[in-house]
Protein backbone atom coordinates (compact mmCIF):
# COMPACT_ATOMS: atom_id res chain seq x y z
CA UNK A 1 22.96 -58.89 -11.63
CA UNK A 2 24.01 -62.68 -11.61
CA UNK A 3 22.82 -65.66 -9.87
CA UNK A 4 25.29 -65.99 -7.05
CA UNK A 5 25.94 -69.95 -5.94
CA UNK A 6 27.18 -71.89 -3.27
CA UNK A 7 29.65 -74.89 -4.52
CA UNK A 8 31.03 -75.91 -0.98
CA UNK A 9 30.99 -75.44 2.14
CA UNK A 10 33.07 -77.14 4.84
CA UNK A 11 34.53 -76.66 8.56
CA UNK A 12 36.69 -77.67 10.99
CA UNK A 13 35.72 -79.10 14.22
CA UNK A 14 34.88 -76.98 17.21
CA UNK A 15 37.53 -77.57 19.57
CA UNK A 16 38.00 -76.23 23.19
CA UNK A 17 39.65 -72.78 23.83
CA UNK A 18 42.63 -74.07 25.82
CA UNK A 19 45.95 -75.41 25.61
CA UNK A 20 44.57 -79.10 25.57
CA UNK A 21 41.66 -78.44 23.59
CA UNK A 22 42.49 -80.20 19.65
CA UNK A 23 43.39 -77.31 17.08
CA UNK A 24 45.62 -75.30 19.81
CA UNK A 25 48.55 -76.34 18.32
CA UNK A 26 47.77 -74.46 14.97
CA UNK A 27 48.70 -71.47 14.22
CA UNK A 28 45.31 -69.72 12.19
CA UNK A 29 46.94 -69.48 8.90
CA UNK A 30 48.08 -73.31 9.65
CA UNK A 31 44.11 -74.11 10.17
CA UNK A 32 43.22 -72.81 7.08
CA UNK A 33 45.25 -73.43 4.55
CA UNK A 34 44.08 -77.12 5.32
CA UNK A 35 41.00 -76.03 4.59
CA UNK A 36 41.98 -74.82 1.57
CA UNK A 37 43.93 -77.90 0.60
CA UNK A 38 40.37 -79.62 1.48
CA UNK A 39 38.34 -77.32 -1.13
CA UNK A 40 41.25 -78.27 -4.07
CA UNK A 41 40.49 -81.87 -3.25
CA UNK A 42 37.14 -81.95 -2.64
CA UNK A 43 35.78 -79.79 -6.00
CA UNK A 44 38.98 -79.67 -7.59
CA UNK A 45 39.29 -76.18 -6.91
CA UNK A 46 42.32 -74.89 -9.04
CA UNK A 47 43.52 -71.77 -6.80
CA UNK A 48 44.49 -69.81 -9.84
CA UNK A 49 40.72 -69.20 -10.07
CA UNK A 50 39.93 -67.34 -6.56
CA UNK A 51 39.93 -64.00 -6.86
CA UNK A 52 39.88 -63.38 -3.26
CA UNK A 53 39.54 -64.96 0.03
CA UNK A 54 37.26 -63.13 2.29
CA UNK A 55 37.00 -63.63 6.26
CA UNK A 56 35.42 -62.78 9.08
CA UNK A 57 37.71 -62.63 12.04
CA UNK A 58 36.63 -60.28 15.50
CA UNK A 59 39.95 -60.13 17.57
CA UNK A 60 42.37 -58.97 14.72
CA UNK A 61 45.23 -59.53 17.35
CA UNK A 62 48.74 -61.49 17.62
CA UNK A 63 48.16 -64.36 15.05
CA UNK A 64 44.94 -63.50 13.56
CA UNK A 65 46.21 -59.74 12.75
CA UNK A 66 47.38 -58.12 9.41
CA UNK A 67 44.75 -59.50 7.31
CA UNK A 68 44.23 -63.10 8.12
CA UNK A 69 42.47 -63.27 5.28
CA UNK A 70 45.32 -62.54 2.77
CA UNK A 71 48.33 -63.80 5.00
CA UNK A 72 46.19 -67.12 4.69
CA UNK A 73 46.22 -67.71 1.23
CA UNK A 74 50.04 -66.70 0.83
CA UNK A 75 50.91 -69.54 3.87
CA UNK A 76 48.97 -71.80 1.84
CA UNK A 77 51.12 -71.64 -1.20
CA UNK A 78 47.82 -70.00 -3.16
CA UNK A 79 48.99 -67.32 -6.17
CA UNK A 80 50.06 -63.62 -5.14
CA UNK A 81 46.95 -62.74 -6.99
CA UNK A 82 44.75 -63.86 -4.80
CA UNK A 83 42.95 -60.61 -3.04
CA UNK A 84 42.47 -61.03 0.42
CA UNK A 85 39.67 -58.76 3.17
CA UNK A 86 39.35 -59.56 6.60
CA UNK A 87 36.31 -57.98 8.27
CA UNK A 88 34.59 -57.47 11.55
CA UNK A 89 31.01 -57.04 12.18
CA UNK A 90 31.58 -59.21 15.45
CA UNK A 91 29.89 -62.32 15.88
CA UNK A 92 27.97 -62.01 12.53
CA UNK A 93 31.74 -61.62 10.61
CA UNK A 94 31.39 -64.52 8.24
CA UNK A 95 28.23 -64.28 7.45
CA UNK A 96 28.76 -60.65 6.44
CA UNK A 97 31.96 -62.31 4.72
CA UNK A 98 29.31 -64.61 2.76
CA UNK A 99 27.02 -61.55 1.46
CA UNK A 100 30.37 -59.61 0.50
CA UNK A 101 31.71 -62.07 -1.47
CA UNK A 102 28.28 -62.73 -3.06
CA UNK A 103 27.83 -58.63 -4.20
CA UNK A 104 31.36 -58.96 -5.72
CA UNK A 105 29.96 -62.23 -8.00
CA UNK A 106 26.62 -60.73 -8.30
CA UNK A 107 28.18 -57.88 -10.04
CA UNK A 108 29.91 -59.44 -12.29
CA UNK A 109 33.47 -58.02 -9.87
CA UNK A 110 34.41 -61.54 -9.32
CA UNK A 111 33.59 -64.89 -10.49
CA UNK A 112 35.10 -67.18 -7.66
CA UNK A 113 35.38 -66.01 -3.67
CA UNK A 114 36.62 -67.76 -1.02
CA UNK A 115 34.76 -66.60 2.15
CA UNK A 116 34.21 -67.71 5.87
CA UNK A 117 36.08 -66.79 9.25
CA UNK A 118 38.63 -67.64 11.85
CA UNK A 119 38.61 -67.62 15.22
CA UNK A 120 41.21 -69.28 17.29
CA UNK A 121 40.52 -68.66 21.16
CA UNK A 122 42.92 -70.64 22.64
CA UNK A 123 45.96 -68.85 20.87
CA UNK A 124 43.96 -64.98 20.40
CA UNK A 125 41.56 -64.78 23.78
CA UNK A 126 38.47 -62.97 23.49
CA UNK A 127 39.12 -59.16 24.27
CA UNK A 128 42.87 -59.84 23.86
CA UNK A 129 43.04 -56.25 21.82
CA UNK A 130 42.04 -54.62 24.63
CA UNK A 131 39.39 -52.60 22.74
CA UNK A 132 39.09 -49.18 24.80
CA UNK A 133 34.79 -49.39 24.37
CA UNK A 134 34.92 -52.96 26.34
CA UNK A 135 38.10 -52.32 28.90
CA UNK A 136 36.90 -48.73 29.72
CA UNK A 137 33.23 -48.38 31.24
CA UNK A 138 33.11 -44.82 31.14
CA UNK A 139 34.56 -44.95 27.14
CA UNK A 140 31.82 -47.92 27.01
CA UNK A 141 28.96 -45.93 28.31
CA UNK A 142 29.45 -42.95 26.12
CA UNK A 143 29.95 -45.26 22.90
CA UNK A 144 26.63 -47.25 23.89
CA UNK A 145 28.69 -50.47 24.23
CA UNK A 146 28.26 -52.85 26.98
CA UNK A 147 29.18 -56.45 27.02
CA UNK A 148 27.74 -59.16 25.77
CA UNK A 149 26.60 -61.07 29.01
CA UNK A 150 25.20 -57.32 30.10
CA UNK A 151 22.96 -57.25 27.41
CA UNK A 152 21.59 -60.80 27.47
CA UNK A 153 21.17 -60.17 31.55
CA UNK A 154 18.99 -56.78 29.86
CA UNK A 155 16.82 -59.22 27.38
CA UNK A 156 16.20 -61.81 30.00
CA UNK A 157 14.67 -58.72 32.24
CA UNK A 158 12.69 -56.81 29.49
CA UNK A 159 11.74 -60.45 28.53
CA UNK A 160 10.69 -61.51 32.19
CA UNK A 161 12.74 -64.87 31.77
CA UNK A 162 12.64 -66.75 34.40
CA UNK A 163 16.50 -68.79 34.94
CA UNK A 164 14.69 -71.91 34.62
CA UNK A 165 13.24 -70.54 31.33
CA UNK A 166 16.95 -69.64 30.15
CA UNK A 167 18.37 -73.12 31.14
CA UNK A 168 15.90 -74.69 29.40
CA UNK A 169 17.21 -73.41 26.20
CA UNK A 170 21.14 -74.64 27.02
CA UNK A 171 19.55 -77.96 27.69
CA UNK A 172 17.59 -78.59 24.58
CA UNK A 173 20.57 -77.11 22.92
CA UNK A 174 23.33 -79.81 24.42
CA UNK A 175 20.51 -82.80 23.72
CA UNK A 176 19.90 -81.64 20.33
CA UNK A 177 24.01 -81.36 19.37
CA UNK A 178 24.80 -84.42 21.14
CA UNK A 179 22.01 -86.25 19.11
CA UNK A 180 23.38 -85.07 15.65
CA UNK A 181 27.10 -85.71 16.85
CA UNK A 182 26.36 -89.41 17.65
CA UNK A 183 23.99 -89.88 14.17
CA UNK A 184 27.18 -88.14 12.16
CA UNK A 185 24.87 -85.31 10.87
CA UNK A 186 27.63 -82.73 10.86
CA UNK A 187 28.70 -83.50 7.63
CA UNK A 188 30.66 -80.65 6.92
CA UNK A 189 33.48 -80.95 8.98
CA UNK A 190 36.55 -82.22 7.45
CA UNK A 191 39.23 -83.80 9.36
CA UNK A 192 42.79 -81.53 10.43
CA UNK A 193 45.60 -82.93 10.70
CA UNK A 194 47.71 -81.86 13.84
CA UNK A 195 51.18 -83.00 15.76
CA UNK A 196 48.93 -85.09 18.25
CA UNK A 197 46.78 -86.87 15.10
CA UNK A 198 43.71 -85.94 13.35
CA UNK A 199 40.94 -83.64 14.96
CA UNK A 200 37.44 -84.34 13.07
CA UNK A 201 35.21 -83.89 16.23
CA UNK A 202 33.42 -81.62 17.74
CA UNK A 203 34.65 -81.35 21.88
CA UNK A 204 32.26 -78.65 23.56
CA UNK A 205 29.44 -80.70 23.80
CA UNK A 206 28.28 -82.18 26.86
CA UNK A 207 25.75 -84.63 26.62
CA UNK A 208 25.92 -85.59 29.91
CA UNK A 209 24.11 -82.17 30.92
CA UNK A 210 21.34 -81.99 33.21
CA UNK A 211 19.20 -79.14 34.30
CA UNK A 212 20.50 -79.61 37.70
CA UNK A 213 23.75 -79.04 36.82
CA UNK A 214 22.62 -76.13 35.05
CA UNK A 215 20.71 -74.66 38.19
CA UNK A 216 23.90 -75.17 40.30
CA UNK A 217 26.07 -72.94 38.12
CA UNK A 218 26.14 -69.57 39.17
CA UNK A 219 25.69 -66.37 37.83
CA UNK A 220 28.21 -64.81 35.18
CA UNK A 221 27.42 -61.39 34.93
CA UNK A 222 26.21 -60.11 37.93
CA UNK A 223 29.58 -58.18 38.86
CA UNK A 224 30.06 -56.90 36.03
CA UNK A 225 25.92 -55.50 36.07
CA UNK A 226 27.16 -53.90 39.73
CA UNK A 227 30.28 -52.04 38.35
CA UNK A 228 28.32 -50.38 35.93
CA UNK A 229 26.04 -52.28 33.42
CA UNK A 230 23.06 -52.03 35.46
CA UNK A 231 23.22 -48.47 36.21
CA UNK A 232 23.40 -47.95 32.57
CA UNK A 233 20.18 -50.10 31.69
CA UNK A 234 18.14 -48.95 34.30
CA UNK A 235 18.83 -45.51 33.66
CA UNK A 236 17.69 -46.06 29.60
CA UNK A 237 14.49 -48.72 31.02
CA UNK A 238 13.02 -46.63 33.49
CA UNK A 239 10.38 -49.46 34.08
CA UNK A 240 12.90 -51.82 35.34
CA UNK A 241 13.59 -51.89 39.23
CA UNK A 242 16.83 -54.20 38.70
CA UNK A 243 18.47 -56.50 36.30
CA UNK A 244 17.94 -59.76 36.33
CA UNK A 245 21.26 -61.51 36.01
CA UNK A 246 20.26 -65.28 34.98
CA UNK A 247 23.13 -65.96 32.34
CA UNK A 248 25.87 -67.92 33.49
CA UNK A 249 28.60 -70.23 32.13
CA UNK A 250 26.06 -72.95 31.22
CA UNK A 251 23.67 -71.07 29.31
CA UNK A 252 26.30 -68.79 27.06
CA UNK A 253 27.94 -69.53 24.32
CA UNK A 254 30.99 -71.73 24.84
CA UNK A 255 34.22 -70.49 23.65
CA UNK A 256 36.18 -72.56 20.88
CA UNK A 257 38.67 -72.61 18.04
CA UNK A 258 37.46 -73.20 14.67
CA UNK A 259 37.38 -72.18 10.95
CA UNK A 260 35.28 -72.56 8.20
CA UNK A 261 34.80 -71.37 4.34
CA UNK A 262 32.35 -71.35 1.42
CA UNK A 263 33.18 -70.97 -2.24
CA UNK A 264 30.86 -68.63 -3.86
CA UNK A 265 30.76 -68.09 -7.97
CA UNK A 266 28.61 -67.51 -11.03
CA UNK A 267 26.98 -70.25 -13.19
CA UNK A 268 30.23 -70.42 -15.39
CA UNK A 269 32.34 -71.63 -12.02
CA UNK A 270 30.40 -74.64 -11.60
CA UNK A 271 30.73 -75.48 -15.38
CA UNK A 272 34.52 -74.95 -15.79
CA UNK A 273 34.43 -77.11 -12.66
CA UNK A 274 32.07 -79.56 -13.56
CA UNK A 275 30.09 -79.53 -10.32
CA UNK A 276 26.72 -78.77 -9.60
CA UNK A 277 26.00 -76.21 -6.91
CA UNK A 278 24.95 -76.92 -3.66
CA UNK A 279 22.64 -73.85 -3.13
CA UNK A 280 21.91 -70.02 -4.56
CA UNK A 281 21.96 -67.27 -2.11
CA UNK A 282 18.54 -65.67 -2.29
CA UNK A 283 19.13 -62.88 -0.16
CA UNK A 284 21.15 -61.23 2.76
CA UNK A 285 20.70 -58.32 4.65
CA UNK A 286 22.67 -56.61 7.39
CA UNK A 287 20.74 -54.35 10.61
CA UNK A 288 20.72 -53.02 14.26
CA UNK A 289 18.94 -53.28 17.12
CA UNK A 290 18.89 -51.74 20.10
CA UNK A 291 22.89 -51.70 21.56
CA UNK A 292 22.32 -51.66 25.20
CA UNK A 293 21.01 -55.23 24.36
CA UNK A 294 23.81 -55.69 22.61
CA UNK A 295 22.41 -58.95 21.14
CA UNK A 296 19.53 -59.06 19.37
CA UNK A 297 20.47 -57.74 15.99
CA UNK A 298 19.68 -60.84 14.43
CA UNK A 299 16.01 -60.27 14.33
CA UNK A 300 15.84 -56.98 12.32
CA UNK A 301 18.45 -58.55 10.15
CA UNK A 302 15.99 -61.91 9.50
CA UNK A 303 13.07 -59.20 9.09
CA UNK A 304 14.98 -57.38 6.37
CA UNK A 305 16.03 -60.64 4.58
CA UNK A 306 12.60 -62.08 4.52
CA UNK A 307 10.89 -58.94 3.29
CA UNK A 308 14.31 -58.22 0.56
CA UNK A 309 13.35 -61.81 -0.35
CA UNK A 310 9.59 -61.43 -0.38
CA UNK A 311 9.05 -64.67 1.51
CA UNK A 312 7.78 -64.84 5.04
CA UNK A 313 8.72 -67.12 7.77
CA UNK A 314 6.14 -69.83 6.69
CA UNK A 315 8.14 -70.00 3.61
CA UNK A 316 11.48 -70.99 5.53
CA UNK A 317 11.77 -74.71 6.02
CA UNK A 318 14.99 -73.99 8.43
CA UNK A 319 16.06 -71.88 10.32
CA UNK A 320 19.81 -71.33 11.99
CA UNK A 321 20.18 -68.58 14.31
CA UNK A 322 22.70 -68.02 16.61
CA UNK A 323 22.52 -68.84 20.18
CA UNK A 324 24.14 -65.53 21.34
CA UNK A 325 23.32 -66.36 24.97
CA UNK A 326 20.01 -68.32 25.88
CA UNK A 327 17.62 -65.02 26.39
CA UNK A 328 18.51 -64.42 22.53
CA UNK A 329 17.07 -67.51 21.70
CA UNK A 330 13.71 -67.41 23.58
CA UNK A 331 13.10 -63.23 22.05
CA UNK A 332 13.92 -64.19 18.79
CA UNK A 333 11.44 -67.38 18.55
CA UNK A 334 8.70 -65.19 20.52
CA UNK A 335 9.44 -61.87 18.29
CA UNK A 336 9.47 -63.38 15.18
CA UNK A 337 6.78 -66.09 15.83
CA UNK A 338 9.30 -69.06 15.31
CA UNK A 339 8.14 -71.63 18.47
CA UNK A 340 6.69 -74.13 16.27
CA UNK A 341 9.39 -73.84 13.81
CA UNK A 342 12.51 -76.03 13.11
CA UNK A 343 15.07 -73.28 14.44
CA UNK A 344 18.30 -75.12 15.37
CA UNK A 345 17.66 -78.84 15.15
CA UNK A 346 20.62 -79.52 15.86
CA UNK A 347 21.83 -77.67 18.36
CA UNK A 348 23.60 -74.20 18.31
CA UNK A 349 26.53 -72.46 19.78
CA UNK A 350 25.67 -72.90 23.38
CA UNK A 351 26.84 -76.64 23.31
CA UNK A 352 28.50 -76.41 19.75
CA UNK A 353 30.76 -74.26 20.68
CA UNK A 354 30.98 -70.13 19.24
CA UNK A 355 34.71 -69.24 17.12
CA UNK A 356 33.20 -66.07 16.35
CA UNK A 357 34.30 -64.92 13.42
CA UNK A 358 34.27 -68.22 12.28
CA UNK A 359 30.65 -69.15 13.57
CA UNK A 360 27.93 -67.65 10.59
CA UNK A 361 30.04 -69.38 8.04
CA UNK A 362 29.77 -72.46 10.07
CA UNK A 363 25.89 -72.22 10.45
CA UNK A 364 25.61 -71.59 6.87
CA UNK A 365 27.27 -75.13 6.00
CA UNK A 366 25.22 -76.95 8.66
CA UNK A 367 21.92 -75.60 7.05
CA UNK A 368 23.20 -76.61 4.15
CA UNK A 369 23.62 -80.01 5.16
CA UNK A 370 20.42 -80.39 7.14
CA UNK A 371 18.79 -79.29 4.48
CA UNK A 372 19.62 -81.94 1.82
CA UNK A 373 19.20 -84.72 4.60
CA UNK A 374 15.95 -83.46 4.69
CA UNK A 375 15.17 -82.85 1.43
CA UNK A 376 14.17 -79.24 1.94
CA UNK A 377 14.51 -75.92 -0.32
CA UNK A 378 14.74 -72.61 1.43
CA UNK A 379 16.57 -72.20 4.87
CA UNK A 380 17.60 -68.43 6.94
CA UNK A 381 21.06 -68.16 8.86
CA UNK A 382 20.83 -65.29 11.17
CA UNK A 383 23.48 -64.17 13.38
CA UNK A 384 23.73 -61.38 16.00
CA UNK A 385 26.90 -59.61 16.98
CA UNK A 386 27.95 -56.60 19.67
CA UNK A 387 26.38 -53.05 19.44
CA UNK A 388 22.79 -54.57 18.28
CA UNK A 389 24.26 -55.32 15.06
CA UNK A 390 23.02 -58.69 13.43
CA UNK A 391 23.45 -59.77 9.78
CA UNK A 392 21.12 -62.90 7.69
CA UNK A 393 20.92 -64.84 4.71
CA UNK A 394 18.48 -67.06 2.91
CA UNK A 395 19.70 -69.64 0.57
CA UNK A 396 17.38 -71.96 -1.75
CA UNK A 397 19.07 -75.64 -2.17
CA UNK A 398 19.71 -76.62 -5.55
């Protein structure tokens, strides 16, 4: 098995999911094949060597159908023999795209992958393919599959979070991404070019958020717990007398457009590019929770990683871990003993903004970069996605 490397890794901004938000105009092949201009530029990337372009991408609808992945690379001029895979593990896609492309250099399959995701929101809404398991509660109930805001509502009550606890977490999440937006620590966005100029910033943040505004908003998910979620859970947790619905707009992640990629190769790529890599991918591991709380598979994955890595969490110097709803957050730093830790530092999906296929790929390049600025060696990108599935790597800076 070879060393598997990380050369670059770069984004777009995180732009609103509607028709005025800044990457609407784009079509998703249009969004990345800048991207892909960017990586020819930026490491003088010579397309001819990519063996494949892998992506994450969770509504495979409209635009973002018939392998993104591949019809990507042919919009952007790259040769036919360029492989493409688009793949789905929900909101964990990319970084599932990431460990993919790393087994195919690991074995010696491939010596230079393209991977990442796509997710454009204002263009292909969320549950625009009209997946029978989340448009058909009965179908849903049988297939253990409840939505996402129903199983954060679940963790909140098996958690006994208070609202105030849960708003808490959206709050330090806004401060922290509006801090590294004004001190230009997102570092790997590059800037796209669109008919109303060039769109190099991220727009979901609101730094003007206060927990009073939060408290005012109410709740999301409580309809959708009375048509048939609830029943459901309280049925499975016979402990529970009712669920406590504290999720709302404010403290969930906020939908966006975005893309993002990472070139992954052997030693040899960086030589017959003359670059030095940016990091080696340690480890990555893919697991499931529990699916009626649909969201916490990112902590089995980070146990896997850590023990297929033989490090523990003392040995991580950063951590990145999606915000997949604010009651996530709070069981993942209690359950895996993470408090004191730097998990997020700058933020996370509830203020960044959460493209979801696109969104592990994109935590993967801001660990990257927080980790040089800090001079730091080995970091963990977790992500969890529907059905209890979650997927995590750990990547040592070079």
């Amino acid at each position: 098995m070879q060393d598997v490397y990380l050369y670059d890794a770069i984004r777009s901004a995180r732009t609103k999911a509607k028709d005025s938000g800044g990457l609407h105009s784009l079509t998703p092949p249009e969004l990345l094949a800048q991207l892909y201009r960017h990586l020819e530029q930026r490491i003088q990337l010579q397309p001819h060597r990519v063996s494949e372009v892998i992506l994450g991408c969770v509504t495979q609808q409209g635009e973002q159908a018939a392998n993104i992945a591949k019809t990507s690379a042919l919009h952007a001029g790259w040769p036919a023999s360029v492989a493409g895979l688009t793949v789905n593990r929900f909101c964990s896609s990319s970084i599932d795209a990431i460990a993919l492309a790393a087994m195919k250099v690991a074995t010696g399959h491939s010596r230079c992958i393209v991977a990442g995701g796509i997710e454009m929101m204002s263009r292909v809404p969320l549950l625009a393919d009209k997946a029978r398991v989340f448009a058909d509660p009965g179908y849903a109930v049988a297939n253990q599959m409840l939505l996402m805001g129903s199983g954060a509502d679940l963790i909140a009550t098996r958690g006994d979070m208070s609202r105030e606890a849960v708003d808490a977490v959206a709050l330090r999440s806004q401060q922290r991404a509006a801090e590294a937006q004004a001190k230009g620590y997102f570092t790997s966005i590059v800037p796209i070019t669109t008919d109303a100029g060039v769109v190099d910033t991220d727009e979901c943040i609101r730094a003007d958020m206060t927990a009073q505004r939060l408290a005012a908003l109410p709740p999301a998910f409580a309809k959708l717990g009375e048509a048939y979620a609830d029943k459901v859970q309280l049925a499975a947790y016979g402990e529970l007398e009712q669920i406590r619905h504290v999720h709302t707009a404010g403290n969930s992640p906020a939908m966006c457009d975005a893309a993002s990629v990472v070139v992954l190769g052997d030693a040899a790529l960086g030589e017959q590019l003359g670059i030095a890599p940016r990091a080696k991918l340690v480890a990555s591991a893919t697991a499931c929770g529990e699916p009626l709380e649909v969201l916490a598979g990112c902590i089995d994955a980070s146990r896997t990683v850590l023990a297929r890595a033989h490090v523990t969490t003392d040995d991580i110097q950063l951590f990145e871990i999606h915000e997949a709803f604010a009651a996530t957050s709070i069981k993942v730093e209690r359950e895996m003993g993470l408090e004191d830790k730097p998990v997020n530092v700058n933020g996370g999906v509830i203020a960044l903004g959460h493209p979801m296929g696109a969104t592990g790929a994109i935590m993967t390049g801001t660990l990257l970069d927080e980790m040089n600025r800090r001079d730091l060696e080995l970091g963990l990108v977790a992500a969890s996605g529907a059905a209890g599935s979650g997927s995590a790597l750990i990547l040592q800076r070079c």
